[in-house]
Protein backbone atom coordinates (compact mmCIF):
# COMPACT_ATOMS: atom_id res chain seq x y z
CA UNK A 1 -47.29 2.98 3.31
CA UNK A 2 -43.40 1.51 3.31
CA UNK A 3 -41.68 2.75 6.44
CA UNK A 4 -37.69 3.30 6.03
CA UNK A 5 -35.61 1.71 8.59
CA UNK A 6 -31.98 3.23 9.21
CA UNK A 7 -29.55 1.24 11.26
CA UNK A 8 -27.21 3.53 12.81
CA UNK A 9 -23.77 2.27 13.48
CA UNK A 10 -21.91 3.52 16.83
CA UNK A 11 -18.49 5.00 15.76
CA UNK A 12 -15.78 3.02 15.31
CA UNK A 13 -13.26 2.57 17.43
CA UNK A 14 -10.61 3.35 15.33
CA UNK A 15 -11.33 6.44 13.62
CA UNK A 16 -9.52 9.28 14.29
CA UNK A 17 -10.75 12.46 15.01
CA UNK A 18 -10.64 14.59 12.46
CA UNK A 19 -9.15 18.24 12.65
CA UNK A 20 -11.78 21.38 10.90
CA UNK A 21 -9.92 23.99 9.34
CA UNK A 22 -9.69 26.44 12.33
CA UNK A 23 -7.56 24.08 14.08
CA UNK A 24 -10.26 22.55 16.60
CA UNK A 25 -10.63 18.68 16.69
CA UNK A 26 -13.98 16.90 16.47
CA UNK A 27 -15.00 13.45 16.30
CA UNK A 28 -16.02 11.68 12.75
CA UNK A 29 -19.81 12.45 12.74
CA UNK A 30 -21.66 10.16 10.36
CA UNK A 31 -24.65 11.47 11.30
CA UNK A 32 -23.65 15.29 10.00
CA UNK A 33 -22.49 13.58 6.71
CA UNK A 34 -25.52 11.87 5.37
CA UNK A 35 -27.27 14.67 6.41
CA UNK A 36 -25.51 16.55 4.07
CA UNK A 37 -26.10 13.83 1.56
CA UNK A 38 -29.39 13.41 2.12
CA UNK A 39 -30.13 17.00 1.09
CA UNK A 40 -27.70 16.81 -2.22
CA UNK A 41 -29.70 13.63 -3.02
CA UNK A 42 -33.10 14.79 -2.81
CA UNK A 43 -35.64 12.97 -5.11
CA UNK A 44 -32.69 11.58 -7.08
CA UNK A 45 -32.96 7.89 -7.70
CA UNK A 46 -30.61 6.60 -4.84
CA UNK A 47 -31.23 5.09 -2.25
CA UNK A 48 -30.45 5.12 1.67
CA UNK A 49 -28.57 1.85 1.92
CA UNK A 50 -26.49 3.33 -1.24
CA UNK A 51 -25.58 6.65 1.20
CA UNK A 52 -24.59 4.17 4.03
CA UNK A 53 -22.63 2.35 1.74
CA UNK A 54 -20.94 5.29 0.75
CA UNK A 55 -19.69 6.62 4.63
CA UNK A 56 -18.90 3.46 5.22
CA UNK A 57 -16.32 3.13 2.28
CA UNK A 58 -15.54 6.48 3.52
CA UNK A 59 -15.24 5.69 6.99
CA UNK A 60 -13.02 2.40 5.79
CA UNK A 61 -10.53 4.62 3.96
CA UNK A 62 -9.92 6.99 7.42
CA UNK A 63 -9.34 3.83 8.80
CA UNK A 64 -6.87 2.68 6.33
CA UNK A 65 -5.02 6.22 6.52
CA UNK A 66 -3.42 5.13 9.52
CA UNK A 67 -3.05 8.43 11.11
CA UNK A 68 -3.73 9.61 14.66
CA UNK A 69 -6.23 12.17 12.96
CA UNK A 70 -7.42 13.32 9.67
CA UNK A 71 -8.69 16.76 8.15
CA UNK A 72 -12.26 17.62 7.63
CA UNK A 73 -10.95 18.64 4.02
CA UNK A 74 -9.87 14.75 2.96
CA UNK A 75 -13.06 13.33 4.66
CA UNK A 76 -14.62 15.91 2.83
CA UNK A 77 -12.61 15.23 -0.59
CA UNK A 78 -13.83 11.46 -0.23
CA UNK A 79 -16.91 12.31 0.34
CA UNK A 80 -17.53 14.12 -2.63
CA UNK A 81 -15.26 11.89 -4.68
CA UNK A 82 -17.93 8.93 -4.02
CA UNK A 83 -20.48 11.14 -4.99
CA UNK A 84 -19.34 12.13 -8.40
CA UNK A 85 -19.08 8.68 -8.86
CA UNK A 86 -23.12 7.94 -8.26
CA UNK A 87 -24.73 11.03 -9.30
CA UNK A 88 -23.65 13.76 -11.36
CA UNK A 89 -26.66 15.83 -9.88
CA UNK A 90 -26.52 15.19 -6.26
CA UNK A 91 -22.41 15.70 -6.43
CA UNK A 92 -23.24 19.12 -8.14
CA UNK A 93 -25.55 20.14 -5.68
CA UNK A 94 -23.29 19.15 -2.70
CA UNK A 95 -20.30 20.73 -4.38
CA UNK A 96 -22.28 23.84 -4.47
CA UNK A 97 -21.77 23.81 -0.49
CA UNK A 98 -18.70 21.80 -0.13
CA UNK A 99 -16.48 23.85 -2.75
CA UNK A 100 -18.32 26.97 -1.86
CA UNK A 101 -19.28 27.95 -5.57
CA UNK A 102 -21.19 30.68 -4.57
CA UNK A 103 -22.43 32.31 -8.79
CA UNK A 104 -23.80 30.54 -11.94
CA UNK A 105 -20.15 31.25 -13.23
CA UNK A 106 -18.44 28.82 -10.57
CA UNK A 107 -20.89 26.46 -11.13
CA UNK A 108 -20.58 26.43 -14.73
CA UNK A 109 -16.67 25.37 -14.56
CA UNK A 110 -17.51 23.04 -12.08
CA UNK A 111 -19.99 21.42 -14.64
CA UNK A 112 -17.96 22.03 -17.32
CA UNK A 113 -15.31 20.13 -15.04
CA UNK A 114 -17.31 17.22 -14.21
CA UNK A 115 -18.32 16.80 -18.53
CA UNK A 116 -14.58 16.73 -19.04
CA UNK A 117 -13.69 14.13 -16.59
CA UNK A 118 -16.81 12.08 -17.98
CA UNK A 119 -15.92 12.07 -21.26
């Protein structure tokens, strides 16, 4: 039996918090994210060192913003943006939450979207 080890990073000093849509501020929690990535990556072939590696190219481009904060919404648009880029299943499944497609119709275009872009 392998046993995963996670190495959990304190938050850097530099990132900003970041401001949720109802106006309240909130620090950058990296935890919350790969949370949400782990679920959108369930038994797909990636690996956890490849979703750390992903929030922290994320958490390097907050950085590089330069701003005193940033919106949920652009963590969240990186986020996702990485994902497409990996898997085309695990960045459906999280856009299911993340863009809020809520029928099969929604998540149609958004497929439909994603072959376009691909091809």
């Amino acid at each position: 039996m392998r046993a995963a080890l996670f190495h959990r990073r304190a938050p850097h000093p530099l990132e900003p918090p970041r401001r949720k849509r109802d106006g309240r501020r909130e620090e950058f929690d990296r935890e919350k994210i790969l949370s949400g990535l782990r679920i959108a990556c369930a038994r797909r072939p990636i690996s956890a060192e490849r979703l750390e590696s992903l929030i922290d190219h994320v958490e390097y481009a907050i950085r590089q913003i330069g701003r005193a904060e940033v919106s949920s919404q652009t963590i969240g648009d990186m986020v996702i943006d990485e994902l497409r880029q990996i898997d085309e299943v695990a960045y459906i499944r999280y856009a299911i939450v993340y863009l809020g497609l809520s029928d099969l119709e929604a998540i149609r275009r958004e497929i439909d979207t994603l072959r376009t872009q691909r091809d």
